[in-house]
Structures are given as structure tokens and as C-alpha cells.
PDB file of N, CA and C in Angstrom:
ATOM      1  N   UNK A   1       0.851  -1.173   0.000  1.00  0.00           N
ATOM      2  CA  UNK A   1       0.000   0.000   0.000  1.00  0.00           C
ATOM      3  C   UNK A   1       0.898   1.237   0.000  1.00  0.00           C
ATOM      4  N   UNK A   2       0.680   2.261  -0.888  1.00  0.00           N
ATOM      5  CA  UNK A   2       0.542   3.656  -0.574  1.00  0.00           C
ATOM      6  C   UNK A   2       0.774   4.577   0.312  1.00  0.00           C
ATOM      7  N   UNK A   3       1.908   4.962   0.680  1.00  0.00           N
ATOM      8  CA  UNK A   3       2.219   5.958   2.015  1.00  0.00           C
ATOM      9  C   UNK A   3       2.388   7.463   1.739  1.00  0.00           C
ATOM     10  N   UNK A   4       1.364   8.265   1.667  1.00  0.00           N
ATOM     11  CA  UNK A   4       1.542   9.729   1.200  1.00  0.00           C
ATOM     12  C   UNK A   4       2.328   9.909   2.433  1.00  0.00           C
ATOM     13  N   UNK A   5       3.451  10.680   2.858  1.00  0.00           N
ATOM     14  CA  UNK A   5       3.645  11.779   3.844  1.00  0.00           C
ATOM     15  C   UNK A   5       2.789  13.426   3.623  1.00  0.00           C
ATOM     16  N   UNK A   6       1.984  13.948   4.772  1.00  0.00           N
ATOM     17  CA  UNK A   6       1.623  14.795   4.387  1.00  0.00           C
ATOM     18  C   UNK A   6       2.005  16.139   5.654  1.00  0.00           C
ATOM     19  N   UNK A   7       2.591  17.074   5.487  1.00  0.00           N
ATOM     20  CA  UNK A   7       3.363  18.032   6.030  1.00  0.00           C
ATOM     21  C   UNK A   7       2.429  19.238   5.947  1.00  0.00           C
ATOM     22  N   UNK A   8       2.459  20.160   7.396  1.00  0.00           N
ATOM     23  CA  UNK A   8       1.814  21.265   7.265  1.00  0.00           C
ATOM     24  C   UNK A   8       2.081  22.161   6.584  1.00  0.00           C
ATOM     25  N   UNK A   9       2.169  22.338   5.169  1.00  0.00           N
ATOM     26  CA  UNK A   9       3.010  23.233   4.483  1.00  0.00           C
ATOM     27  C   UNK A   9       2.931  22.667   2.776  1.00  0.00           C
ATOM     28  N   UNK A  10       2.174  21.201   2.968  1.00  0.00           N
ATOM     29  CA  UNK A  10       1.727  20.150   1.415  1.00  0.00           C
ATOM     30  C   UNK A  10      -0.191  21.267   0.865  1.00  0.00           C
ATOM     31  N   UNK A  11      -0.201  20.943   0.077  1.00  0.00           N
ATOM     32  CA  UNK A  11      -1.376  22.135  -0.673  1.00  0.00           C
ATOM     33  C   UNK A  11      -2.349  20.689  -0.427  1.00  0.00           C
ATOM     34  N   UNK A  12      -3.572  21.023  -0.221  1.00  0.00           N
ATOM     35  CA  UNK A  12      -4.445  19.755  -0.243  1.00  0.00           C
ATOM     36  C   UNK A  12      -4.671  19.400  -1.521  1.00  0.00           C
ATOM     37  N   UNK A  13      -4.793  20.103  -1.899  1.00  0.00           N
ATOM     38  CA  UNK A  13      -5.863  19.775  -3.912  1.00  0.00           C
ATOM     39  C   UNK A  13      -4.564  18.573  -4.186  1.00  0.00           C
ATOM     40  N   UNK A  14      -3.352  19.086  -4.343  1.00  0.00           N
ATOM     41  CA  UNK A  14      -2.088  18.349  -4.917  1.00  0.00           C
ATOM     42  C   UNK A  14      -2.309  16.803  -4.170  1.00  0.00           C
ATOM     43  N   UNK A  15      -2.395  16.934  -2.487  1.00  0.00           N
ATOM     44  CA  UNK A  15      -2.293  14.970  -2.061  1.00  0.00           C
ATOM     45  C   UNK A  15      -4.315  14.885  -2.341  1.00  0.00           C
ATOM     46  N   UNK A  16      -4.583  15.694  -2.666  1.00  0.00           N
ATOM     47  CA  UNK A  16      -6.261  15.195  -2.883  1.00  0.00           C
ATOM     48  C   UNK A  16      -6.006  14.401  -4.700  1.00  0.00           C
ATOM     49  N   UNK A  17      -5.791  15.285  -5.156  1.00  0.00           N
ATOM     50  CA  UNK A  17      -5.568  14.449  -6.602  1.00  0.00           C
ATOM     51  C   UNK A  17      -4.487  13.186  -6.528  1.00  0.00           C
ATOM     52  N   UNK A  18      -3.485  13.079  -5.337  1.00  0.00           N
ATOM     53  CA  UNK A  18      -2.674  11.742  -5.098  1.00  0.00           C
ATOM     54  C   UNK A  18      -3.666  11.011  -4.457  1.00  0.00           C
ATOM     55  N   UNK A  19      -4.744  11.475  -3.408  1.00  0.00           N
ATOM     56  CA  UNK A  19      -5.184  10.159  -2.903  1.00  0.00           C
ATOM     57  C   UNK A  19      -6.278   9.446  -3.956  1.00  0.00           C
ATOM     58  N   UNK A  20      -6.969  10.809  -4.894  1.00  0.00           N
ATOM     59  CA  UNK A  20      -7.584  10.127  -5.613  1.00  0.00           C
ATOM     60  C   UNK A  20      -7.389   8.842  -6.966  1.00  0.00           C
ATOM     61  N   UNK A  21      -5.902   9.497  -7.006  1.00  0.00           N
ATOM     62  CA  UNK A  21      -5.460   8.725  -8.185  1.00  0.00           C
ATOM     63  C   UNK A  21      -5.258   7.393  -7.713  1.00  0.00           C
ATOM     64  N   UNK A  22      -4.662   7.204  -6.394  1.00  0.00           N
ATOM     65  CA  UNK A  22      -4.230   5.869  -5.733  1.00  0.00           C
ATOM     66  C   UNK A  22      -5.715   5.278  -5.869  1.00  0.00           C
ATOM     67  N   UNK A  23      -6.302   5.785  -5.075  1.00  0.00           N
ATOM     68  CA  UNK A  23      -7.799   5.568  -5.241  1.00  0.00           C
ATOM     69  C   UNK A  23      -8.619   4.560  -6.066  1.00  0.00           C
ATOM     70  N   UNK A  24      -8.219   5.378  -7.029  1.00  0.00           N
ATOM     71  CA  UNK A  24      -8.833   4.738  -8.566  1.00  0.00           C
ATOM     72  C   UNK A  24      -7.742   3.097  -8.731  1.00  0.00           C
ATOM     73  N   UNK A  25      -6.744   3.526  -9.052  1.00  0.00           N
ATOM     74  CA  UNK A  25      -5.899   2.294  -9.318  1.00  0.00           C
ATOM     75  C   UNK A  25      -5.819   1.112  -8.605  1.00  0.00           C
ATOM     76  N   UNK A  26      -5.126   1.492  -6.780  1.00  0.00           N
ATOM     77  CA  UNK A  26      -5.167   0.349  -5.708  1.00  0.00           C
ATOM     78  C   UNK A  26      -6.552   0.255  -5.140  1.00  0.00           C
ATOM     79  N   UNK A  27      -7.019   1.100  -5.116  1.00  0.00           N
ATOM     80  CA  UNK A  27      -8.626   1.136  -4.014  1.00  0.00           C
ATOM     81  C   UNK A  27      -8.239   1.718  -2.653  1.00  0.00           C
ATOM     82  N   UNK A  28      -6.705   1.550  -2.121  1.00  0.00           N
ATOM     83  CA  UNK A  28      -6.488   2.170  -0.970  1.00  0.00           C
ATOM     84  C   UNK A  28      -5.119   3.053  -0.859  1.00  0.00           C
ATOM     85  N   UNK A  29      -5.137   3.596   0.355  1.00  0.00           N
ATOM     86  CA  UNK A  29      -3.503   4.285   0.458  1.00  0.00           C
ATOM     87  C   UNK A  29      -3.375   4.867   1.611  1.00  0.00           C
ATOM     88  N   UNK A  30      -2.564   4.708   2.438  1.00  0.00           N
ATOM     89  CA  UNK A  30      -2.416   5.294   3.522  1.00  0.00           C
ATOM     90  C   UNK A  30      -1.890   6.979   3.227  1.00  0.00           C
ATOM     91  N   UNK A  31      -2.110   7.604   4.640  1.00  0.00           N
ATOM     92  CA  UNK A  31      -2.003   9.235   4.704  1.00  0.00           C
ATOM     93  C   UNK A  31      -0.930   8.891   6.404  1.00  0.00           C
ATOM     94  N   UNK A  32       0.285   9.642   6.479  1.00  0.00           N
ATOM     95  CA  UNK A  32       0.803  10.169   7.776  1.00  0.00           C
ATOM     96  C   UNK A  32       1.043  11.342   7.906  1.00  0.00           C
ATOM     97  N   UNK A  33       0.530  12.066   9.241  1.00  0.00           N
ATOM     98  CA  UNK A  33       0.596  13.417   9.066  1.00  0.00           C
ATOM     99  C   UNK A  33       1.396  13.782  10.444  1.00  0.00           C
ATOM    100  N   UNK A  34       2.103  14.136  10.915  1.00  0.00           N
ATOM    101  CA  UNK A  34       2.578  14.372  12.288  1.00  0.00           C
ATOM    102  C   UNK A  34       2.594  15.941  12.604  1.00  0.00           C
ATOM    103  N   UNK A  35       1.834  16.392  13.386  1.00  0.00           N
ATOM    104  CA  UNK A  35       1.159  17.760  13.887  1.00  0.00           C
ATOM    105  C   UNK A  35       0.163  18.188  13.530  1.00  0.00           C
ATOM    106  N   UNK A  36      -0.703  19.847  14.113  1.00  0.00           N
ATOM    107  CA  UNK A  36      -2.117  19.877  13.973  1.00  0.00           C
ATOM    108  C   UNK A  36      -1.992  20.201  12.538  1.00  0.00           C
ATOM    109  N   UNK A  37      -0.893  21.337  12.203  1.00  0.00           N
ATOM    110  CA  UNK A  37      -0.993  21.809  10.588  1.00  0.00           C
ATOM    111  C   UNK A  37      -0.996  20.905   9.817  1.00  0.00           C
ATOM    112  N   UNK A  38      -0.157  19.694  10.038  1.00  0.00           N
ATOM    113  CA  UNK A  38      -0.483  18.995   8.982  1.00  0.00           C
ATOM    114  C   UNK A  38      -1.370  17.614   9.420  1.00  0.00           C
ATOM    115  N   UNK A  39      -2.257  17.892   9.966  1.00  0.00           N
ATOM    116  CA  UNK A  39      -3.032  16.864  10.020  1.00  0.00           C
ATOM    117  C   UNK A  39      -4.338  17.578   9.434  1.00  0.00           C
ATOM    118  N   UNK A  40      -4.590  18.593   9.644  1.00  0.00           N
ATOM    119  CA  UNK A  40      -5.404  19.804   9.099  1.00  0.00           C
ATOM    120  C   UNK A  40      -5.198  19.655   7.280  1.00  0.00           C
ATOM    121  N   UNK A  41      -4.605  19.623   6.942  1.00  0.00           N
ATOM    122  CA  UNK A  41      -3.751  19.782   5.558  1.00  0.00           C
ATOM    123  C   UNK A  41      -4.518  17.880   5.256  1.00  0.00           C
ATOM    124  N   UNK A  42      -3.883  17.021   5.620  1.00  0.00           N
ATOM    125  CA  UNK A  42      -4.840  15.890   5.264  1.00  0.00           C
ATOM    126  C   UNK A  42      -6.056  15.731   5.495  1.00  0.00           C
ATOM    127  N   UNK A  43      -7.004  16.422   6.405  1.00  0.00           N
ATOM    128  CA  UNK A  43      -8.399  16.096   6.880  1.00  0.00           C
ATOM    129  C   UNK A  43      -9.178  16.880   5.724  1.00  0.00           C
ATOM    130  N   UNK A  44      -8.611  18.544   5.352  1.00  0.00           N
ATOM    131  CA  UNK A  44      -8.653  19.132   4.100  1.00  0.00           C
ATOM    132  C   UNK A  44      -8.652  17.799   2.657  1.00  0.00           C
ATOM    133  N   UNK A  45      -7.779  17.736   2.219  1.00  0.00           N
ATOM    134  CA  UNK A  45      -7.224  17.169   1.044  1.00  0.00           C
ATOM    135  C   UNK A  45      -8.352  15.630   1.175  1.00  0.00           C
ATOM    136  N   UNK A  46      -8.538  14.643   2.338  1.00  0.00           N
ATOM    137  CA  UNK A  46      -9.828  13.801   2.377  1.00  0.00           C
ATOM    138  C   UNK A  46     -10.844  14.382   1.209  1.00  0.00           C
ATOM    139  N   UNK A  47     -11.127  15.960   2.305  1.00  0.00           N
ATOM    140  CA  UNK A  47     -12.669  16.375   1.656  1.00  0.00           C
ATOM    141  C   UNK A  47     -12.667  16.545   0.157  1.00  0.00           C
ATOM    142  N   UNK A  48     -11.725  17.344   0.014  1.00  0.00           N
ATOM    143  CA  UNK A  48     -11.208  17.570  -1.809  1.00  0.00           C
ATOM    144  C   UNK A  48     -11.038  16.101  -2.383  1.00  0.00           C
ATOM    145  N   UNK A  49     -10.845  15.510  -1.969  1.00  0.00           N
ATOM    146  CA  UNK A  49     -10.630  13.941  -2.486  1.00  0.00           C
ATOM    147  C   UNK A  49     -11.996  13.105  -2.912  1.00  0.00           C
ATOM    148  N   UNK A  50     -13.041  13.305  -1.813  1.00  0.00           N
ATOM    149  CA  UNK A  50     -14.246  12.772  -2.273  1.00  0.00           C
ATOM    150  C   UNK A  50     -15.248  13.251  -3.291  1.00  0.00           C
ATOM    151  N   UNK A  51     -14.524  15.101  -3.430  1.00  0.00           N
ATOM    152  CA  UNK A  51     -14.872  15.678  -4.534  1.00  0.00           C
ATOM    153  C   UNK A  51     -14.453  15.257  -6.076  1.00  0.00           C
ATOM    154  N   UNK A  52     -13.405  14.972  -6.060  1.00  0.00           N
ATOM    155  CA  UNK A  52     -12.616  14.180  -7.113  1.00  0.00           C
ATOM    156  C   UNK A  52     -13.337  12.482  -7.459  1.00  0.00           C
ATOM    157  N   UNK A  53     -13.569  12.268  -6.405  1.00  0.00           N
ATOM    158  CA  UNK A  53     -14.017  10.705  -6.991  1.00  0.00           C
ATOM    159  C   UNK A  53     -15.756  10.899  -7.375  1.00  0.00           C
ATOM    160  N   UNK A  54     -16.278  11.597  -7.404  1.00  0.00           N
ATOM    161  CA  UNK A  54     -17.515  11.448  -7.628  1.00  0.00           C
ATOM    162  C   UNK A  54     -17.931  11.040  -8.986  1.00  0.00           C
ATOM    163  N   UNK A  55     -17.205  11.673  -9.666  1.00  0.00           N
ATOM    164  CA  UNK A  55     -17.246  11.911 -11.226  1.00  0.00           C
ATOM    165  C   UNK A  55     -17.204   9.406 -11.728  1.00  0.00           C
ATOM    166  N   UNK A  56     -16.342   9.392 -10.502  1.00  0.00           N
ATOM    167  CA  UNK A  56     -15.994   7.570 -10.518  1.00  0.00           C
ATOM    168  C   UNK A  56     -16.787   6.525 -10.173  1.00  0.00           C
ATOM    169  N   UNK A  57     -18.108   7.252  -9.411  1.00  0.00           N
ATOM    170  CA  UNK A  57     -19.322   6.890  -8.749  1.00  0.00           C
ATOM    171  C   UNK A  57     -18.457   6.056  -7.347  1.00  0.00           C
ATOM    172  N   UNK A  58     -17.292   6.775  -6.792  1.00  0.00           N
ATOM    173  CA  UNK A  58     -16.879   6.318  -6.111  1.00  0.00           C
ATOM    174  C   UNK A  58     -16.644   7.219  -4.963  1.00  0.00           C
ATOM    175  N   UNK A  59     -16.473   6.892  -3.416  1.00  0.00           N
ATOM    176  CA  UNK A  59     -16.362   7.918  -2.071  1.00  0.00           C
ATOM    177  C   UNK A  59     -15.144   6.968  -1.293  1.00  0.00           C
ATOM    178  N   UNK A  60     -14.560   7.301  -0.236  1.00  0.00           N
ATOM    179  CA  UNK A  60     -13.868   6.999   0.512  1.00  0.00           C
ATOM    180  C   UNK A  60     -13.842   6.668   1.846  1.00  0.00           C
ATOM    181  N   UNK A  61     -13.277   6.019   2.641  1.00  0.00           N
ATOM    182  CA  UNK A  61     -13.476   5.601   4.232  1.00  0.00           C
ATOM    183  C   UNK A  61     -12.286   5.722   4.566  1.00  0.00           C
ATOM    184  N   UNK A  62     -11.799   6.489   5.778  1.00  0.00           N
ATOM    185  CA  UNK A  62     -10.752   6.900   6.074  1.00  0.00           C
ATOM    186  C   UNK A  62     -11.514   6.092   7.830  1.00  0.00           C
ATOM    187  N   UNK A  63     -10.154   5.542   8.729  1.00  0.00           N
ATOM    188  CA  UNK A  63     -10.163   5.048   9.215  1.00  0.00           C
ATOM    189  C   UNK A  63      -8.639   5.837  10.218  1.00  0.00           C
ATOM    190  N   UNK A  64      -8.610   6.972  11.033  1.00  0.00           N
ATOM    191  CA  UNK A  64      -7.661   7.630  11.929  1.00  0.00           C
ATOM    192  C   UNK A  64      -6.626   6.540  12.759  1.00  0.00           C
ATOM    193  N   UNK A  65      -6.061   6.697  12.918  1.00  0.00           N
ATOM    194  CA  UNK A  65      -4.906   5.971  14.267  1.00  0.00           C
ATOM    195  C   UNK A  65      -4.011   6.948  14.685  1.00  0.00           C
ATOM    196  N   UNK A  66      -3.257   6.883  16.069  1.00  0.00           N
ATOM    197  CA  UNK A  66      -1.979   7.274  16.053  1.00  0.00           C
ATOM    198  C   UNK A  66      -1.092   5.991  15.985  1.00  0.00           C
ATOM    199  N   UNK A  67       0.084   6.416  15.641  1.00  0.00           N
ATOM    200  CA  UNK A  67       1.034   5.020  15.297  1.00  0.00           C
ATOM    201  C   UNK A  67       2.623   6.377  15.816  1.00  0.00           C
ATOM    202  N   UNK A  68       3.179   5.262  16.578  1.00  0.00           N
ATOM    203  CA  UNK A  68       4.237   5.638  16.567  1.00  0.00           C
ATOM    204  C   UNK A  68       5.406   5.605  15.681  1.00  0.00           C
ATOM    205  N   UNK A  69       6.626   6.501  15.531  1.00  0.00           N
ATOM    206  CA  UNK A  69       7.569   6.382  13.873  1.00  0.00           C
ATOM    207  C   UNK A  69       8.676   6.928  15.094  1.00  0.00           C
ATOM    208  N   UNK A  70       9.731   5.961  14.745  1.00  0.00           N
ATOM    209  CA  UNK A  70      11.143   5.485  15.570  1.00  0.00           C
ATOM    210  C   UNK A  70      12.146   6.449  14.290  1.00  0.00           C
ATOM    211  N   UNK A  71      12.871   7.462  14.843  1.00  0.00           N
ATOM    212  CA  UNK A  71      13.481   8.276  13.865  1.00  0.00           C
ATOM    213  C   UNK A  71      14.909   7.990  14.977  1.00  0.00           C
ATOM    214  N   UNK A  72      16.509   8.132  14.132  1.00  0.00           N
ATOM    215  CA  UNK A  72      17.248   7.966  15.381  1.00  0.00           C
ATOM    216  C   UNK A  72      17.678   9.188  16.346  1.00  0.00           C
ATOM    217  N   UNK A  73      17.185  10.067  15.998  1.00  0.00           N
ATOM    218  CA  UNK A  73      17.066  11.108  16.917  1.00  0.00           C
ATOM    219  C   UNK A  73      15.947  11.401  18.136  1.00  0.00           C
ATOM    220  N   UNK A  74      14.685  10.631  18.060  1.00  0.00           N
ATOM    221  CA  UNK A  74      13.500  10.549  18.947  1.00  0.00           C
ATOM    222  C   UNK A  74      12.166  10.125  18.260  1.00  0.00           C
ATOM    223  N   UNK A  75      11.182   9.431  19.222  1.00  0.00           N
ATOM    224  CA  UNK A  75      10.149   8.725  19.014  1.00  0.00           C
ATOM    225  C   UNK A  75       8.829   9.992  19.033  1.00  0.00           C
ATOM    226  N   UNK A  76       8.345  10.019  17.878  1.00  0.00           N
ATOM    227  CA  UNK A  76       6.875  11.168  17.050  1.00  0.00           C
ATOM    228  C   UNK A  76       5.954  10.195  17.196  1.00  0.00           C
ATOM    229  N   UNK A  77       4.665  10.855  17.019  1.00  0.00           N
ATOM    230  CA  UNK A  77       3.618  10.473  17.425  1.00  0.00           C
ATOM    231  C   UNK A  77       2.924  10.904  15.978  1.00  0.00           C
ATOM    232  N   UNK A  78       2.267  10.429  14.987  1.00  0.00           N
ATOM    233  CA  UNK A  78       1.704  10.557  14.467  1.00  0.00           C
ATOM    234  C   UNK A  78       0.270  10.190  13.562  1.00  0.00           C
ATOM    235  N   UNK A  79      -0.598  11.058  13.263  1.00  0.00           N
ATOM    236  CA  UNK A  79      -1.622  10.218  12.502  1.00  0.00           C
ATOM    237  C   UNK A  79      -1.623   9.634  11.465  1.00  0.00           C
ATOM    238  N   UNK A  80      -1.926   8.647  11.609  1.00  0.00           N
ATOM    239  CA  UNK A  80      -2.243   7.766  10.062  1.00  0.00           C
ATOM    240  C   UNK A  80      -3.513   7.213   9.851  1.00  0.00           C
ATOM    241  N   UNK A  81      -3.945   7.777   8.375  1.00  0.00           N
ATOM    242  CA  UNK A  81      -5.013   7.862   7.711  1.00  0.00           C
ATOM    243  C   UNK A  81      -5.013   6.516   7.185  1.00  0.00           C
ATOM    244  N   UNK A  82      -5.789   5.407   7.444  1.00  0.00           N
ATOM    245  CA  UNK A  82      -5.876   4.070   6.210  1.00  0.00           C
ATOM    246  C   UNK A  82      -7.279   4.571   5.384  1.00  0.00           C
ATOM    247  N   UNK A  83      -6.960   5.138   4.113  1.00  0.00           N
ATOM    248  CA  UNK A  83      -8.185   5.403   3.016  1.00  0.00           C
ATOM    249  C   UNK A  83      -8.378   4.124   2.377  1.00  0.00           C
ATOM    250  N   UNK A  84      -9.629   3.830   1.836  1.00  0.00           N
ATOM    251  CA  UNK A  84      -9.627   3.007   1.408  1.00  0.00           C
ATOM    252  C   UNK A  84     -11.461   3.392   0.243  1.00  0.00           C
ATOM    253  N   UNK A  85     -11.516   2.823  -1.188  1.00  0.00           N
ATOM    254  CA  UNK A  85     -12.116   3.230  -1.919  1.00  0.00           C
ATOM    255  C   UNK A  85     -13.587   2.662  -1.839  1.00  0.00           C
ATOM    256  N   UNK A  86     -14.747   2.818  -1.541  1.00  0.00           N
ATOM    257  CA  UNK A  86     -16.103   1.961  -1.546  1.00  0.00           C
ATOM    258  C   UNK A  86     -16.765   2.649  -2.549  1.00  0.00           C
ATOM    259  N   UNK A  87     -17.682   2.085  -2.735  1.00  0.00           N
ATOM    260  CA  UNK A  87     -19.476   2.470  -4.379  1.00  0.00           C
ATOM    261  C   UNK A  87     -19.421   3.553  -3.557  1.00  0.00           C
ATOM    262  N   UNK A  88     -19.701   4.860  -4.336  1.00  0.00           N
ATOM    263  CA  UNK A  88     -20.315   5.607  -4.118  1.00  0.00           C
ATOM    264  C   UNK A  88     -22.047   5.521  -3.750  1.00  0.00           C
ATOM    265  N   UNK A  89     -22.404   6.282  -2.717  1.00  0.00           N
ATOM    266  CA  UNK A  89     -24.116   5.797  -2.636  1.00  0.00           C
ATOM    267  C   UNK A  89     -24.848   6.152  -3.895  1.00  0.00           C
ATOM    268  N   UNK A  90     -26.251   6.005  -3.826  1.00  0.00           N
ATOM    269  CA  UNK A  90     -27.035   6.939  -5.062  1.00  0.00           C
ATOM    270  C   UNK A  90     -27.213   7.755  -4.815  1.00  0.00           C
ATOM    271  N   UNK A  91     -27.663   8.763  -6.139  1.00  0.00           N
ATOM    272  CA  UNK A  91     -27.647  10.032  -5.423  1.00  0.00           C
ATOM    273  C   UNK A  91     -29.459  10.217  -5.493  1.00  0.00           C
TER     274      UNK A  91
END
């Protein structure tokens, strides 16, 4: 699977058109965001994302965690997004 890194300082539309594209192809892709800006910046880019798949008759399920990431300088705390692609409902 798919590991966007997404940073408070990434444009949403840009990882919204990455999650959508993963989207389409795998059906899923993970999102890690570590802080509020950039967790803000992925919760954004989600919404723009389900805008993008509509046109596919398709929506998304995002599923939150924190997961810890072992760097050798010190242990971050961050969110990770598991997206994953379902039918869009009817409209």
C-alpha cells in the first residue's frame, strides 16, 4: 500500500488528486501526518478527495490511528489515515 507523507506546508488539492489517483488504481492508500498543521492539511485534502471521486461513482473511508515512527534522533507520534475506496451511494 501507498504511504503519502503529508506536512503542514503540502497544498491539499495536490495529495487530494494523489489520494484520488491511488484511489482509482489500488482502491487504498495510507495518509501520515505528524502535527495539527499537517493533520489539518490531510483532513482538508480527504474532503477535496471525495470531490474528485464522484465523477468515478466512487467515495472513501478513512479510518484515523496514532502510530508511533522510531526516527534515530526521537520517538513522534503521528496520525495515520488508512483510506480506502467503496461504491459511491445513489444520489
Amino acid at each position: 500500500m501507498e504511504t503519502l507523507r503529508v506536512s503542514g506546508t503540502s497544498r491539499p488539492n495536490a495529495i487530494a488528486g494523489a489520494i484520488a489517483a491511488l484511489l482509482r488504481s489500488q482502491g487504498q492508500v495510507e495518509m501520515q501526518a505528524i502535527g495539527p498543521a499537517a493533520v489539518n492539511q490531510a483532513v482538508k485534502a480527504l474532503a477535496i478527495a471525495r470531490g474528485y471521486l464522484t465523477g468515478d461513482l466512487l467515495d472513501l473511508v478513512a479510518q484515523p490511528e496514532f502510530v508511533k515512527l522510531e526516527t534515530p534522533q526521537e520517538e513522534r507520534t503521528a496520525v495515520k489515515f488508512s483510506v480506502r475506496a467503496i461504491p459511491a451511494a445513489p444520489a
